[in-house]
N, C-alpha and C. Protein backbone atom coordinates (compact mmCIF):
# COMPACT_ATOMS: atom_id res chain seq x y z
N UNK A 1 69.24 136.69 133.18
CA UNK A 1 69.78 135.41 132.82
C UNK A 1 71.29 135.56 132.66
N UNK A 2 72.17 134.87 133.36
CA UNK A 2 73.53 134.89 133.28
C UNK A 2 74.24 133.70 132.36
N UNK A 3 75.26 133.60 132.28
CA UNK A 3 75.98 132.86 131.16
C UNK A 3 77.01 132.60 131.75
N UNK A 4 76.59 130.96 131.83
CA UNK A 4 77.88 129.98 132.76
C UNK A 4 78.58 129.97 131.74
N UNK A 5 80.01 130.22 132.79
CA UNK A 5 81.43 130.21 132.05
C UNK A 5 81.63 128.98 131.81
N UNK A 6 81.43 127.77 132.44
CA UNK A 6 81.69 126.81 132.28
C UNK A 6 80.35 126.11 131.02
N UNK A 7 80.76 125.51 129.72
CA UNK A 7 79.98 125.37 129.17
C UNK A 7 80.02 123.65 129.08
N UNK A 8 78.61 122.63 128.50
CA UNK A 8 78.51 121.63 129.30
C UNK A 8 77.94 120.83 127.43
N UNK A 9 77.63 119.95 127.24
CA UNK A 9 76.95 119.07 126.44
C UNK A 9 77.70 118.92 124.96
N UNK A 10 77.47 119.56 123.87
CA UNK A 10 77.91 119.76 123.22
C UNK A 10 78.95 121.18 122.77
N UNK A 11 78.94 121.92 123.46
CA UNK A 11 80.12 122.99 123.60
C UNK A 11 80.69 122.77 124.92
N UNK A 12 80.92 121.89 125.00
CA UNK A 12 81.62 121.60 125.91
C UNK A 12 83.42 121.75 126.26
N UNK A 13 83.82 122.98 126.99
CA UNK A 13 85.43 122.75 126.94
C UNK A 13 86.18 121.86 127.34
N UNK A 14 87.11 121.09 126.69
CA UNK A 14 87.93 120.08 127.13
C UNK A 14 89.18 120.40 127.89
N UNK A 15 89.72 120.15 128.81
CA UNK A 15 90.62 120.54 129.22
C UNK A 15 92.25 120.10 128.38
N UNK A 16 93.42 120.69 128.82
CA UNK A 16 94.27 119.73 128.01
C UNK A 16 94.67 118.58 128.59
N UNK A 17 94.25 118.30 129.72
CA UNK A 17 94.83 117.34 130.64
C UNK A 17 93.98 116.11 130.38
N UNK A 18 92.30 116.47 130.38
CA UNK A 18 92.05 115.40 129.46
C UNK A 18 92.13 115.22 127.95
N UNK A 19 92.09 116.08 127.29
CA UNK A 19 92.14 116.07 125.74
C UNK A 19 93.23 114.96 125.61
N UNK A 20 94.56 115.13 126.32
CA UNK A 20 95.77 113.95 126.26
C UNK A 20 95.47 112.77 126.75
N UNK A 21 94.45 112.48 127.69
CA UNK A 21 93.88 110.98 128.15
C UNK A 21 92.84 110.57 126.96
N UNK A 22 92.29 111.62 126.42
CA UNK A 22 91.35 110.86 125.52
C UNK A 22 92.05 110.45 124.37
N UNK A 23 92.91 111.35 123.66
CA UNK A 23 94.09 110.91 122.81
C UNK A 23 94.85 109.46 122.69
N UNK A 24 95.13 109.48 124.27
CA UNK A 24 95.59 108.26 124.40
C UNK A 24 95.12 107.11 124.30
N UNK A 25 93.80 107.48 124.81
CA UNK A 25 93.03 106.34 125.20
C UNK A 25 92.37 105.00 124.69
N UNK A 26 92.40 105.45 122.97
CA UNK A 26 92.25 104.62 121.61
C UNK A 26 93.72 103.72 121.50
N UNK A 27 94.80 104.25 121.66
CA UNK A 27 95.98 103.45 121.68
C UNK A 27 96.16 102.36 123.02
N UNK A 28 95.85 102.91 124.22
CA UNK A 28 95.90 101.83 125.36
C UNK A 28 94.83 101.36 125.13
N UNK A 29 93.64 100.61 124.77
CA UNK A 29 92.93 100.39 124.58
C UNK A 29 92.95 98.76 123.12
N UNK A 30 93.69 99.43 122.13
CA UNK A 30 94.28 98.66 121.00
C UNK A 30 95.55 97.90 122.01
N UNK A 31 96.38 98.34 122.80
CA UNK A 31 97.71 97.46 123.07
C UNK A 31 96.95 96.29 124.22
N UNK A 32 95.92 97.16 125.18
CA UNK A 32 95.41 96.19 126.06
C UNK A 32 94.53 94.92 125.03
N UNK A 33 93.85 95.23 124.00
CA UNK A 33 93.47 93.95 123.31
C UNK A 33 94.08 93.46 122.61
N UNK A 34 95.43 93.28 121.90
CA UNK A 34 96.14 93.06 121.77
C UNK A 34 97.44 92.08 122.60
N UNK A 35 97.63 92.62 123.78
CA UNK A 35 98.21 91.77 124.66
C UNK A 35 97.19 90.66 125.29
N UNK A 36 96.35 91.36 125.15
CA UNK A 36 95.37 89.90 126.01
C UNK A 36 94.41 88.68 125.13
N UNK A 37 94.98 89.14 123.84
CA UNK A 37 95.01 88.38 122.75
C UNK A 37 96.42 87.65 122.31
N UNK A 38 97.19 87.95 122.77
CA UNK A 38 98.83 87.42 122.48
C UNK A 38 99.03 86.68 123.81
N UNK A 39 98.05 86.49 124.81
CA UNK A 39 98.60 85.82 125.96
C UNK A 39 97.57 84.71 125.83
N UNK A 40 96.17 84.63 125.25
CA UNK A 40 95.28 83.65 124.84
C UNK A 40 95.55 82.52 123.78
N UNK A 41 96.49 83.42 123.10
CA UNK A 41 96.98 82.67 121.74
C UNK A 41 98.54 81.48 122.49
N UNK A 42 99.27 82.55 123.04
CA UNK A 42 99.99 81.92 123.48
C UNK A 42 99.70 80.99 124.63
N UNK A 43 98.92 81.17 125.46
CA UNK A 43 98.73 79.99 126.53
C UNK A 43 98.19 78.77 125.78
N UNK A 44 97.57 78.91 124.75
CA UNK A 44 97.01 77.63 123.84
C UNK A 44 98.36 76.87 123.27
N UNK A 45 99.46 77.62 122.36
CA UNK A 45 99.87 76.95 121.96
C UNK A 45 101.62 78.17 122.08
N UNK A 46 102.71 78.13 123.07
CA UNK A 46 103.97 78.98 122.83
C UNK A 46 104.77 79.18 122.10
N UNK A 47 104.54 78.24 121.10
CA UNK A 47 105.30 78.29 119.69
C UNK A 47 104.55 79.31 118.85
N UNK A 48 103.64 79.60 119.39
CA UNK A 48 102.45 80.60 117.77
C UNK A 48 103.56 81.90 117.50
N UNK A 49 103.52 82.47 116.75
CA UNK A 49 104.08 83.50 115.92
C UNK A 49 103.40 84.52 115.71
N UNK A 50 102.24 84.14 115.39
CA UNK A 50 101.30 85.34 114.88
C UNK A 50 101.21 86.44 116.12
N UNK A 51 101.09 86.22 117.14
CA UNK A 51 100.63 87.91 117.93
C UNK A 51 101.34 87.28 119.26
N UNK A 52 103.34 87.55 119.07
CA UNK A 52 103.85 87.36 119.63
C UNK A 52 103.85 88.62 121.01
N UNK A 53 104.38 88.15 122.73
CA UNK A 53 104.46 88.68 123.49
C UNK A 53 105.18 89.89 123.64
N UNK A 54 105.39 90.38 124.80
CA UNK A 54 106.29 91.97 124.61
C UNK A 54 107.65 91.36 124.53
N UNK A 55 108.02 90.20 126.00
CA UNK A 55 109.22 89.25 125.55
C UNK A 55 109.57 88.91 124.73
N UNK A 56 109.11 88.66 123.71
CA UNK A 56 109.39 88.14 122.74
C UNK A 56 109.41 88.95 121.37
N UNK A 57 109.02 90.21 121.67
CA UNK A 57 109.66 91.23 120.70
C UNK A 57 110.61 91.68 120.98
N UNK A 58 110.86 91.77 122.21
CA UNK A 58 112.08 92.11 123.20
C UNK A 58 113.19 91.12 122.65
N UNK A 59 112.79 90.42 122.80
CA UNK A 59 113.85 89.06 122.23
C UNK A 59 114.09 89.21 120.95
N UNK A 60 113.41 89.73 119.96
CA UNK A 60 113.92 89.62 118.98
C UNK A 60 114.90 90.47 118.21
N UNK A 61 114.42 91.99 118.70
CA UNK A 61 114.48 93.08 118.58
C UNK A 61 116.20 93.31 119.22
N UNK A 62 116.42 92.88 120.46
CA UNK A 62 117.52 92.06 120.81
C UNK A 62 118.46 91.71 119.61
N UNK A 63 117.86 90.52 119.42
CA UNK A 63 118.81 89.89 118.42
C UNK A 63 119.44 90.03 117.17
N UNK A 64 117.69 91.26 116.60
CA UNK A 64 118.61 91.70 115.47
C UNK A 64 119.32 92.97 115.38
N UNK A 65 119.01 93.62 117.02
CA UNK A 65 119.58 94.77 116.79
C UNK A 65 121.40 94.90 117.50
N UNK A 66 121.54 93.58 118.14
CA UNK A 66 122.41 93.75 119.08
C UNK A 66 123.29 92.55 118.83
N UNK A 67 123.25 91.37 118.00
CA UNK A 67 123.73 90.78 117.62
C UNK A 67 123.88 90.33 115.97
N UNK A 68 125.18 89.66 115.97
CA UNK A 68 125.67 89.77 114.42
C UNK A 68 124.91 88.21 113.82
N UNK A 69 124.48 88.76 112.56
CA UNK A 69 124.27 87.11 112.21
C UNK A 69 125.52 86.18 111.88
N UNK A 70 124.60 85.21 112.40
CA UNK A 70 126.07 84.20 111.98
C UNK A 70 126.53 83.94 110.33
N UNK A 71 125.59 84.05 109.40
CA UNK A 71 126.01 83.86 108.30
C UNK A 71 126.87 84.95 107.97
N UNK A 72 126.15 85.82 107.84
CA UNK A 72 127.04 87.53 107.50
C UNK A 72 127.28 88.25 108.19
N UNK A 73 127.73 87.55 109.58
CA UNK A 73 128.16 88.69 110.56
C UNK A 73 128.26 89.93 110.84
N UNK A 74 127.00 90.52 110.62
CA UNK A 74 126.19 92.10 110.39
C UNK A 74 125.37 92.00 111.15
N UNK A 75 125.44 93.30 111.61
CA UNK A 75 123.77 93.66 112.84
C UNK A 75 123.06 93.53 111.42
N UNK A 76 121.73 92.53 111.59
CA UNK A 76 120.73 92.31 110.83
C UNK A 76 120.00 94.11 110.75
N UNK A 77 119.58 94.50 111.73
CA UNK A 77 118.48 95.30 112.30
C UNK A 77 119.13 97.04 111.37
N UNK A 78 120.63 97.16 111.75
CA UNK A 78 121.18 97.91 111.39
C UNK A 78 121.71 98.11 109.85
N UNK A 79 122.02 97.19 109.57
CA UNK A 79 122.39 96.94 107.90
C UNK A 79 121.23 97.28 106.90
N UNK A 80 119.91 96.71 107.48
CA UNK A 80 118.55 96.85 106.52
C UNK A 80 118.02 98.42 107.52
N UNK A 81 118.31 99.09 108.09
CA UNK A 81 117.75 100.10 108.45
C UNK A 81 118.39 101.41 107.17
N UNK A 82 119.58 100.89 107.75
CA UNK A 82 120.69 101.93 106.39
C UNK A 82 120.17 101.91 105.12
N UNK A 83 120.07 100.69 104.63
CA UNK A 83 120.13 100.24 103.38
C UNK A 83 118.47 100.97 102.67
N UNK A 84 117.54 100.66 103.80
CA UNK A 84 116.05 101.73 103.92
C UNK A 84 116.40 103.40 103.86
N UNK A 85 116.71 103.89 104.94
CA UNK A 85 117.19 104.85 104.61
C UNK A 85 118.35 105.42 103.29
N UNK A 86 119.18 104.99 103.10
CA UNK A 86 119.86 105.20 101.69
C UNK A 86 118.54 105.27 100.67
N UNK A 87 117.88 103.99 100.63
CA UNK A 87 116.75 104.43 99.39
C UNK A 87 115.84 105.30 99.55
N UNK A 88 115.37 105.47 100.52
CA UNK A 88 114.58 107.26 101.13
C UNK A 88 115.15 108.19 100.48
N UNK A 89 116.42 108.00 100.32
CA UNK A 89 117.81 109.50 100.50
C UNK A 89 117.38 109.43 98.77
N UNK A 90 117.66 108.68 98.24
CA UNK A 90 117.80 108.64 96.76
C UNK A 90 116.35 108.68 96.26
N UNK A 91 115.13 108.53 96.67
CA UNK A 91 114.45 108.52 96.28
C UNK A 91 113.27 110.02 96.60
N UNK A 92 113.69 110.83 97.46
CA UNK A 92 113.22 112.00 97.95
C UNK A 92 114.33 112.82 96.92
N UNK A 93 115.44 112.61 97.20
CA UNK A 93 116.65 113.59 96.14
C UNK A 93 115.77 113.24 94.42
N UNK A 94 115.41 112.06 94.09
CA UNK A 94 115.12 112.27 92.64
C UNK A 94 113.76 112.77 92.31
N UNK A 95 113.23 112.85 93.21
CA UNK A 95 111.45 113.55 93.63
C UNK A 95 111.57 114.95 93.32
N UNK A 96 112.38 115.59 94.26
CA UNK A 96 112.67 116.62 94.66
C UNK A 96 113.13 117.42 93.52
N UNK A 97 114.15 117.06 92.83
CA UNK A 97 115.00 117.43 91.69
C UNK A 97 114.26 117.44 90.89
N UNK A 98 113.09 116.02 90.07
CA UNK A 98 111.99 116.71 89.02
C UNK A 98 111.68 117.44 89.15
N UNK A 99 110.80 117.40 90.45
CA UNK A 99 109.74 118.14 90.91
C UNK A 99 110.63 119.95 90.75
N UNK A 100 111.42 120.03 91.50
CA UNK A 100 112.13 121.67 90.87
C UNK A 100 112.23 121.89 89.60
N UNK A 101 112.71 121.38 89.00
CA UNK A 101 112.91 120.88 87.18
C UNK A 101 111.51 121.25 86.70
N UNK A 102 110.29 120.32 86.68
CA UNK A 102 109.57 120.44 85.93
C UNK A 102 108.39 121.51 86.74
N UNK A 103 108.73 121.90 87.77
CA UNK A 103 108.54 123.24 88.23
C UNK A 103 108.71 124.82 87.76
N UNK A 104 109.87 124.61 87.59
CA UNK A 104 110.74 125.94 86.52
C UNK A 104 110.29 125.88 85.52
N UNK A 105 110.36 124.84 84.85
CA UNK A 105 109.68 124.61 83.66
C UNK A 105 108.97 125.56 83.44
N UNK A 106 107.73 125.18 84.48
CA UNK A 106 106.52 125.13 83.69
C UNK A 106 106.52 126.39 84.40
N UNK A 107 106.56 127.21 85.32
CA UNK A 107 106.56 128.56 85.43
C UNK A 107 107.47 129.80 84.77
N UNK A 108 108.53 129.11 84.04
CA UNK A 108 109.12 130.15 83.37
C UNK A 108 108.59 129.99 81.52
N UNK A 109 108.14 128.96 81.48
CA UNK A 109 108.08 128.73 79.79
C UNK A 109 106.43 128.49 79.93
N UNK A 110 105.59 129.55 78.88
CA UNK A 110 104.43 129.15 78.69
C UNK A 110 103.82 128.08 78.11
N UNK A 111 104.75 127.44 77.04
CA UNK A 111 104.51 126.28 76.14
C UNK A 111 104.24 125.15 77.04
N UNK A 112 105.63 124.92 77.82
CA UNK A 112 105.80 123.79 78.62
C UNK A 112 103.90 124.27 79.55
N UNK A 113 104.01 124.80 79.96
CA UNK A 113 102.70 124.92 81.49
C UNK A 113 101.41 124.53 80.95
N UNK A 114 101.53 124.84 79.47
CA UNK A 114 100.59 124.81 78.97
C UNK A 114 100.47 123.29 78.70
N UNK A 115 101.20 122.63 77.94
CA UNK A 115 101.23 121.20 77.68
C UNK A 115 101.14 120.22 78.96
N UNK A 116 102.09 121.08 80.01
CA UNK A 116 101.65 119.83 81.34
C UNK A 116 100.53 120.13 82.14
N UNK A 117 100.30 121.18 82.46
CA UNK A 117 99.22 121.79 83.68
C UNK A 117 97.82 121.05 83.50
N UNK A 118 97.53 120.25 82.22
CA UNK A 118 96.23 119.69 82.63
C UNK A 118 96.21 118.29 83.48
N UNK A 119 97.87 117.59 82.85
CA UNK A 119 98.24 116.24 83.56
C UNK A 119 98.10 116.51 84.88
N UNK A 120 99.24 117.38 85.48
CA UNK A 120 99.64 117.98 86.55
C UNK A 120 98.18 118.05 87.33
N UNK A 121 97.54 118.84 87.28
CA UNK A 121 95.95 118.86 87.65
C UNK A 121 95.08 117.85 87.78
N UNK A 122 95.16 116.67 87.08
CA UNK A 122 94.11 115.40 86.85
C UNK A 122 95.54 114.34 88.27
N UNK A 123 96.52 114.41 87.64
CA UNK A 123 97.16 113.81 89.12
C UNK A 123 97.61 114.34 90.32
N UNK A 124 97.27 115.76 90.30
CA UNK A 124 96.96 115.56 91.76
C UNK A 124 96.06 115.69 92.41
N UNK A 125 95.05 115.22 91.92
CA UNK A 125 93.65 114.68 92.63
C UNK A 125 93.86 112.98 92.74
N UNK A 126 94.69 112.73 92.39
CA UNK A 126 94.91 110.80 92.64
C UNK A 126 95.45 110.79 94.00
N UNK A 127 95.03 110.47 95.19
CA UNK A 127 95.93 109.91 96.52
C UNK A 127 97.16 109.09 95.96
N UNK A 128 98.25 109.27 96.40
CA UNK A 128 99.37 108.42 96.28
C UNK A 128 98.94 107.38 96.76
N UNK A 129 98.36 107.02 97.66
CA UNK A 129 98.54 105.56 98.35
C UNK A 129 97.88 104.80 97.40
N UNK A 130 96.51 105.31 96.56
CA UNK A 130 95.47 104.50 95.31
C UNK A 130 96.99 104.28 94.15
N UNK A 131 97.86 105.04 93.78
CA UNK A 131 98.44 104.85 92.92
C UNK A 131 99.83 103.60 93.24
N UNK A 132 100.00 103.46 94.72
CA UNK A 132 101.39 102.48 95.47
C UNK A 132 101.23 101.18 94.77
N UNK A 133 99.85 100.24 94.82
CA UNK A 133 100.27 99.28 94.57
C UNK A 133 100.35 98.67 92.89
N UNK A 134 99.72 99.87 92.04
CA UNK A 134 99.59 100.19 90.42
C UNK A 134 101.52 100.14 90.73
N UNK A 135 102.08 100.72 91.21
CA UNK A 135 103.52 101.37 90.88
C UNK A 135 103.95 99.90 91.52
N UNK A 136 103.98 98.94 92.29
CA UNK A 136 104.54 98.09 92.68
C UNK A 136 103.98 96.61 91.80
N UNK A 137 103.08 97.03 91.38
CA UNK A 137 102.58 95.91 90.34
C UNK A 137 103.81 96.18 88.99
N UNK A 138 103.72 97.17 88.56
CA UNK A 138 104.38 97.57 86.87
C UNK A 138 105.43 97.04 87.44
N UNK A 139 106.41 97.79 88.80
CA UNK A 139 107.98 97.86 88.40
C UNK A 139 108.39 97.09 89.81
N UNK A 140 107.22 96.10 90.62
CA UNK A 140 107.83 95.12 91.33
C UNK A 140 108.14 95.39 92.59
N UNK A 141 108.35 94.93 93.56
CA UNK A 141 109.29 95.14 94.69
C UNK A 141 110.55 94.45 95.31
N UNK A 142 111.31 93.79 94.03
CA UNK A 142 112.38 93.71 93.64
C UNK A 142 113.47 94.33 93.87
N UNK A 143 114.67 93.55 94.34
CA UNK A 143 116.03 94.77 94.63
C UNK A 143 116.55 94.60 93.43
């Protein structure tokens, strides 16, 4: 009895050439229903908004990235990209900095490790994402 190299059903080897079509294939799949849902919506009615065309992201994307508004004569697209990033910057820097801080802490001082390490332990078994909208409820999403 010999032993095909090529194996078939459930051990089956994937190649990489398809492994990258199958990869893909969940995403073209979502954009094709998607567009052919944004062209149903729109042939009914061209004003709709909700599941606008590629043109028309094109168009917009355009406008706020390449033109100034007229009120505040600022790339819209560019001003709120910065202004996102700046709060990333400040908000990873003050993460970062506890997090070293009450790091040292608690590995150089037994008292401290001792008093936090059970908190420390009970939250990080919480997913951040269960805790996002608790943190946007208390302190808002307010500038």
């Amino acid at each position: 009895m010999s032993i095909d190299s090529r194996r078939r059903g459930l051990h089956a080897q994937v190649s990489p050439r398809a492994s990258w079509l199958l990869a893909a294939l969940p995403f073209v799949i979502l954009l094709a229903v998607y567009f052919y849902a944004s062209h149903l919506r729109l042939e009914e009615n061209p004003q709709d908004k909700l599941l606008p065309s590629l043109a028309q992201m094109g168009e917009a994307m355009a406008r706020l990235a390449l033109r100034p508004d007229p009120h505040s004569e600022q790339y819209v697209f560019w001003q709120d990209t910065l202004a996102s990033l700046l709060r990333l910057a400040v908000g990873v820097s003050l993460a970062a900095l506890c997090g070293l801080l009450a790091g040292l802490n608690m590995g150089l001082l037994p008292r401290v490790r001792a008093l936090f390490s059970p908190f420390v332990t009970v939250m990080s078994m919480i997913p951040p994402l269960a805790v996002l909208p608790i943190i946007f409820i208390v302190f808002g999403v307010d500038e």
